[in-house]
N, C-alpha and C. Protein backbone atom coordinates (compact mmCIF):
# COMPACT_ATOMS: atom_id res chain seq x y z
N UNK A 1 -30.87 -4.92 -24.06
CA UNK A 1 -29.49 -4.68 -24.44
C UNK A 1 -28.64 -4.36 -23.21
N UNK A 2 -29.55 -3.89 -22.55
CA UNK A 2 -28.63 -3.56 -20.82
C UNK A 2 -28.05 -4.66 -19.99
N UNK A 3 -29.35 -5.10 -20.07
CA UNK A 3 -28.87 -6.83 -18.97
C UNK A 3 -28.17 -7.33 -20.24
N UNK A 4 -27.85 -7.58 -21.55
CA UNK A 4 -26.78 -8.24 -22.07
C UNK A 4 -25.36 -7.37 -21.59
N UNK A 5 -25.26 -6.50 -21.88
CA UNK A 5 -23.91 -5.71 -21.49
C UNK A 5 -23.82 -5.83 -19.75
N UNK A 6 -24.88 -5.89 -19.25
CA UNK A 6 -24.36 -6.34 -17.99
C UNK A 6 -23.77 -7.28 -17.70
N UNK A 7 -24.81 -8.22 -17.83
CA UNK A 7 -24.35 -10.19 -17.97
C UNK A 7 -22.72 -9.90 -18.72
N UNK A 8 -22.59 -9.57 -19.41
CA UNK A 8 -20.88 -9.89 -20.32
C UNK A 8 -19.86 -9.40 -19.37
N UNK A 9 -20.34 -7.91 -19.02
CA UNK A 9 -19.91 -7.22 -18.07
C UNK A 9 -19.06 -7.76 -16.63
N UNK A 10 -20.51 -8.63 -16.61
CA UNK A 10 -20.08 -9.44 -15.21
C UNK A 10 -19.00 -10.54 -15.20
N UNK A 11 -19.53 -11.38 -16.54
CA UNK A 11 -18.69 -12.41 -16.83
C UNK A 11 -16.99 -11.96 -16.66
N UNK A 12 -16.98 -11.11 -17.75
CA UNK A 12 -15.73 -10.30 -17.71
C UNK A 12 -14.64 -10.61 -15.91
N UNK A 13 -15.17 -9.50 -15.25
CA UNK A 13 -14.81 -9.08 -13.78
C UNK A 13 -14.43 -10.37 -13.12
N UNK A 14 -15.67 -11.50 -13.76
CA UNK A 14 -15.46 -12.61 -12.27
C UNK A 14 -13.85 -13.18 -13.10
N UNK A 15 -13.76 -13.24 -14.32
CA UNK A 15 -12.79 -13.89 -15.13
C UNK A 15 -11.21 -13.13 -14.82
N UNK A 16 -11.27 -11.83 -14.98
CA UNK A 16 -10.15 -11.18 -14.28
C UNK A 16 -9.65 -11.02 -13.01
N UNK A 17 -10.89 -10.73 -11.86
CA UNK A 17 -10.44 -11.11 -11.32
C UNK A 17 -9.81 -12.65 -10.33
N UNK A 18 -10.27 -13.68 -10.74
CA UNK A 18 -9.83 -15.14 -10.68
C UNK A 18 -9.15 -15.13 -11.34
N UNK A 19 -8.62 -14.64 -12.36
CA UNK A 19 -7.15 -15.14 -13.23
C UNK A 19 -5.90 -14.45 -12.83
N UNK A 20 -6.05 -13.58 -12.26
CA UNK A 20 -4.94 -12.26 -11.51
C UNK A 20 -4.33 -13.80 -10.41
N UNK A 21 -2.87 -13.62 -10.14
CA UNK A 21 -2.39 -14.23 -9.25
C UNK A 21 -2.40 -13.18 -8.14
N UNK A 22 -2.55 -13.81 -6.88
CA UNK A 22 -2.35 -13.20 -5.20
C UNK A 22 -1.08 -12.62 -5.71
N UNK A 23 -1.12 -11.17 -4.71
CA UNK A 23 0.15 -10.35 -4.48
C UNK A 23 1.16 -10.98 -3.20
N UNK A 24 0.46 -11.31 -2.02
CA UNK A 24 1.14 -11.62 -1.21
C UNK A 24 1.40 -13.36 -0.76
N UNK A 25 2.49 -13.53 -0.78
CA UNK A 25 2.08 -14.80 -0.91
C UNK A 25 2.52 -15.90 1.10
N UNK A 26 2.24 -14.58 2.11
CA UNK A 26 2.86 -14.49 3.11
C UNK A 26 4.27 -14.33 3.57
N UNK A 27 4.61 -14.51 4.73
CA UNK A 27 6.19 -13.85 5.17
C UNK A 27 7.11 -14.60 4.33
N UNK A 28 6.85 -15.64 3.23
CA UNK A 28 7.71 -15.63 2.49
C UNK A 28 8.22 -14.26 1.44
N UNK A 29 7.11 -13.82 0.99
CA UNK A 29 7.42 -12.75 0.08
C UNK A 29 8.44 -11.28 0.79
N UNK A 30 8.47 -11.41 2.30
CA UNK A 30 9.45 -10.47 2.60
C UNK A 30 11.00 -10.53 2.50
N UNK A 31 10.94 -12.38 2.61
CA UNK A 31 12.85 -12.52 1.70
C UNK A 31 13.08 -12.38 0.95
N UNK A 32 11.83 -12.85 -0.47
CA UNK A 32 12.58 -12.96 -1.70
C UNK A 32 12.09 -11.30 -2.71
N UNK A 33 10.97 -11.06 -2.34
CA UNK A 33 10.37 -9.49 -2.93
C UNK A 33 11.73 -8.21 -2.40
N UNK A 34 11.95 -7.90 -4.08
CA UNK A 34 13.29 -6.87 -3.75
C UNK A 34 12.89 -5.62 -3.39
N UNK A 35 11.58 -5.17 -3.85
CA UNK A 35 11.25 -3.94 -4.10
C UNK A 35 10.09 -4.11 -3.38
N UNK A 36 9.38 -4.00 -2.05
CA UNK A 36 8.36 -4.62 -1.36
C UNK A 36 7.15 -3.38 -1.31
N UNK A 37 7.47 -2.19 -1.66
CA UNK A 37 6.80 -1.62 -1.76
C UNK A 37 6.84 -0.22 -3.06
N UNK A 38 7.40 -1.17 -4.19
CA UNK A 38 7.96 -0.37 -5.24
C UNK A 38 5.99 -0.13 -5.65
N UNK A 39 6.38 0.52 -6.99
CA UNK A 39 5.01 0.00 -7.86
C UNK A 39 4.95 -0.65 -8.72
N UNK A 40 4.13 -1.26 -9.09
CA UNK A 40 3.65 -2.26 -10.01
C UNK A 40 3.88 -1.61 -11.62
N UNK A 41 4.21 -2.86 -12.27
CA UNK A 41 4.77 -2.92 -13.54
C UNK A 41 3.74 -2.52 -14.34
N UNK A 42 3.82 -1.70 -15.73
CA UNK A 42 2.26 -1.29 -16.45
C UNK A 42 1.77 -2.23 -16.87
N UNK A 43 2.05 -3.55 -16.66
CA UNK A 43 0.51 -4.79 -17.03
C UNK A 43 0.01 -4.91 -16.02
N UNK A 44 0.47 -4.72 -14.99
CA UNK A 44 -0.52 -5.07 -13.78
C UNK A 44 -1.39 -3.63 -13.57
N UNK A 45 -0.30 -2.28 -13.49
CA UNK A 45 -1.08 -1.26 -13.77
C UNK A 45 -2.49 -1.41 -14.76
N UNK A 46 -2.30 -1.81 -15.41
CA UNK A 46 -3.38 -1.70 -16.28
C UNK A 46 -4.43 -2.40 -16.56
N UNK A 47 -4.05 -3.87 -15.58
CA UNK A 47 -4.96 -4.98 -15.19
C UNK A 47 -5.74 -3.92 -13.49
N UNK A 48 -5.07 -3.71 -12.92
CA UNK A 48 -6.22 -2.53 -11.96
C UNK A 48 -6.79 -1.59 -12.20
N UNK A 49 -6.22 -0.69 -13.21
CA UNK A 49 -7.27 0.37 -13.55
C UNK A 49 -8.54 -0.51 -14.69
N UNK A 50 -8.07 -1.18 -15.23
CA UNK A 50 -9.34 -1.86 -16.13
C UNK A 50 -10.33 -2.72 -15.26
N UNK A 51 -9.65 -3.32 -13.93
CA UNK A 51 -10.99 -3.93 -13.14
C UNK A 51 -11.42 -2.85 -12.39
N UNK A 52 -10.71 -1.33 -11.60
CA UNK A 52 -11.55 -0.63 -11.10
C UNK A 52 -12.63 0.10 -12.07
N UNK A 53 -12.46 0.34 -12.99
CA UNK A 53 -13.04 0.91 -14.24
C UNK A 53 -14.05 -0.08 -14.67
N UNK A 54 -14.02 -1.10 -14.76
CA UNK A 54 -15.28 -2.11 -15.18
C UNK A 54 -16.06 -2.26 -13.69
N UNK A 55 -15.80 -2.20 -12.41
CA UNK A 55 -17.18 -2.52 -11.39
C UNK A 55 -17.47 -1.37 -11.02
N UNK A 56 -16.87 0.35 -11.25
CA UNK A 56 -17.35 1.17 -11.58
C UNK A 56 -18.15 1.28 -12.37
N UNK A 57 -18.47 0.84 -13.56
CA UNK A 57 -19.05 1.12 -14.90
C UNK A 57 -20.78 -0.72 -14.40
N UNK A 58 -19.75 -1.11 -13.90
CA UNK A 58 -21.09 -2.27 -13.35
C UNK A 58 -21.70 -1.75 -12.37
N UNK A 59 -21.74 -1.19 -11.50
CA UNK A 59 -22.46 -0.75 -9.98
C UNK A 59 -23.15 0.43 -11.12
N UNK A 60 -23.18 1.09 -11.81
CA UNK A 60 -23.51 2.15 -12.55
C UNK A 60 -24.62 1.34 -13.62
N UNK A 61 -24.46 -0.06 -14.21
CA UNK A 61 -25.73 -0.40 -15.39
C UNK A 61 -26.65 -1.32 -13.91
N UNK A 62 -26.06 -1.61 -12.66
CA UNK A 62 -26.78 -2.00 -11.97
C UNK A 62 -27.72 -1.16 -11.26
N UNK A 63 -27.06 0.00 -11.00
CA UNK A 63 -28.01 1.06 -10.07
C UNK A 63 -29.63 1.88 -11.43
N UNK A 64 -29.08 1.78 -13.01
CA UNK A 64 -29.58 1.97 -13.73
C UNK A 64 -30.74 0.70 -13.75
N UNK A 65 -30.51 -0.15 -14.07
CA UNK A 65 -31.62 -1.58 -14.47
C UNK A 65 -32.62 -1.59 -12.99
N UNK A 66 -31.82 -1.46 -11.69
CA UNK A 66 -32.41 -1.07 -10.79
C UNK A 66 -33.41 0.10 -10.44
N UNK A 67 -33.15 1.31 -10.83
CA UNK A 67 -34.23 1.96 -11.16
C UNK A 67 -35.31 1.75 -12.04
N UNK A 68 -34.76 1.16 -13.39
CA UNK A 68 -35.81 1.07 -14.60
C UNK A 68 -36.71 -0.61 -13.54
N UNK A 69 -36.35 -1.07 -13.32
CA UNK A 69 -37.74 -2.27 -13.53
C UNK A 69 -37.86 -1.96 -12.06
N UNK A 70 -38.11 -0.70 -11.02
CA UNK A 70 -38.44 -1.02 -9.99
C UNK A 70 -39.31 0.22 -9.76
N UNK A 71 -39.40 0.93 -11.09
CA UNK A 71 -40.90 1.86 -11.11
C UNK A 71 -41.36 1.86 -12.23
């Protein structure tokens, strides 16, 4: 049940993060970006705390599965 919630787990992460568009898109973004170092809007907020929160929660069923099948 672990390596399934992992495996999904993983799937998940690689899918978010490849679907997220680049922030910077080089010295173009310093003409047209109004707010260059405002903060981010709450969907994106909440698209980063949900990917830091999922490879937190993955490095954690990995360091686990890693102990169990390696004694």
């Amino acid at each position: 049940m672990l390596k399934i919630t992992w495996l999904l787990l993983n799937i998940f992460l690689i899918i978010i993060i490849f679907s997220r568009s680049p922030q910077n898109k080089g010295f173009s973004s310093f003409a047209t970006k109004s707010n260059l170092l405002g903060s981010p809007n709450s969907a994106e907020r909440f698209l980063n705390n949900l990917t830091g929160f999922g490879i937190v929660i993955y490095f954690i069923i990995a360091l686990k599965l890693n102990l169990l099948y390696n004694y």
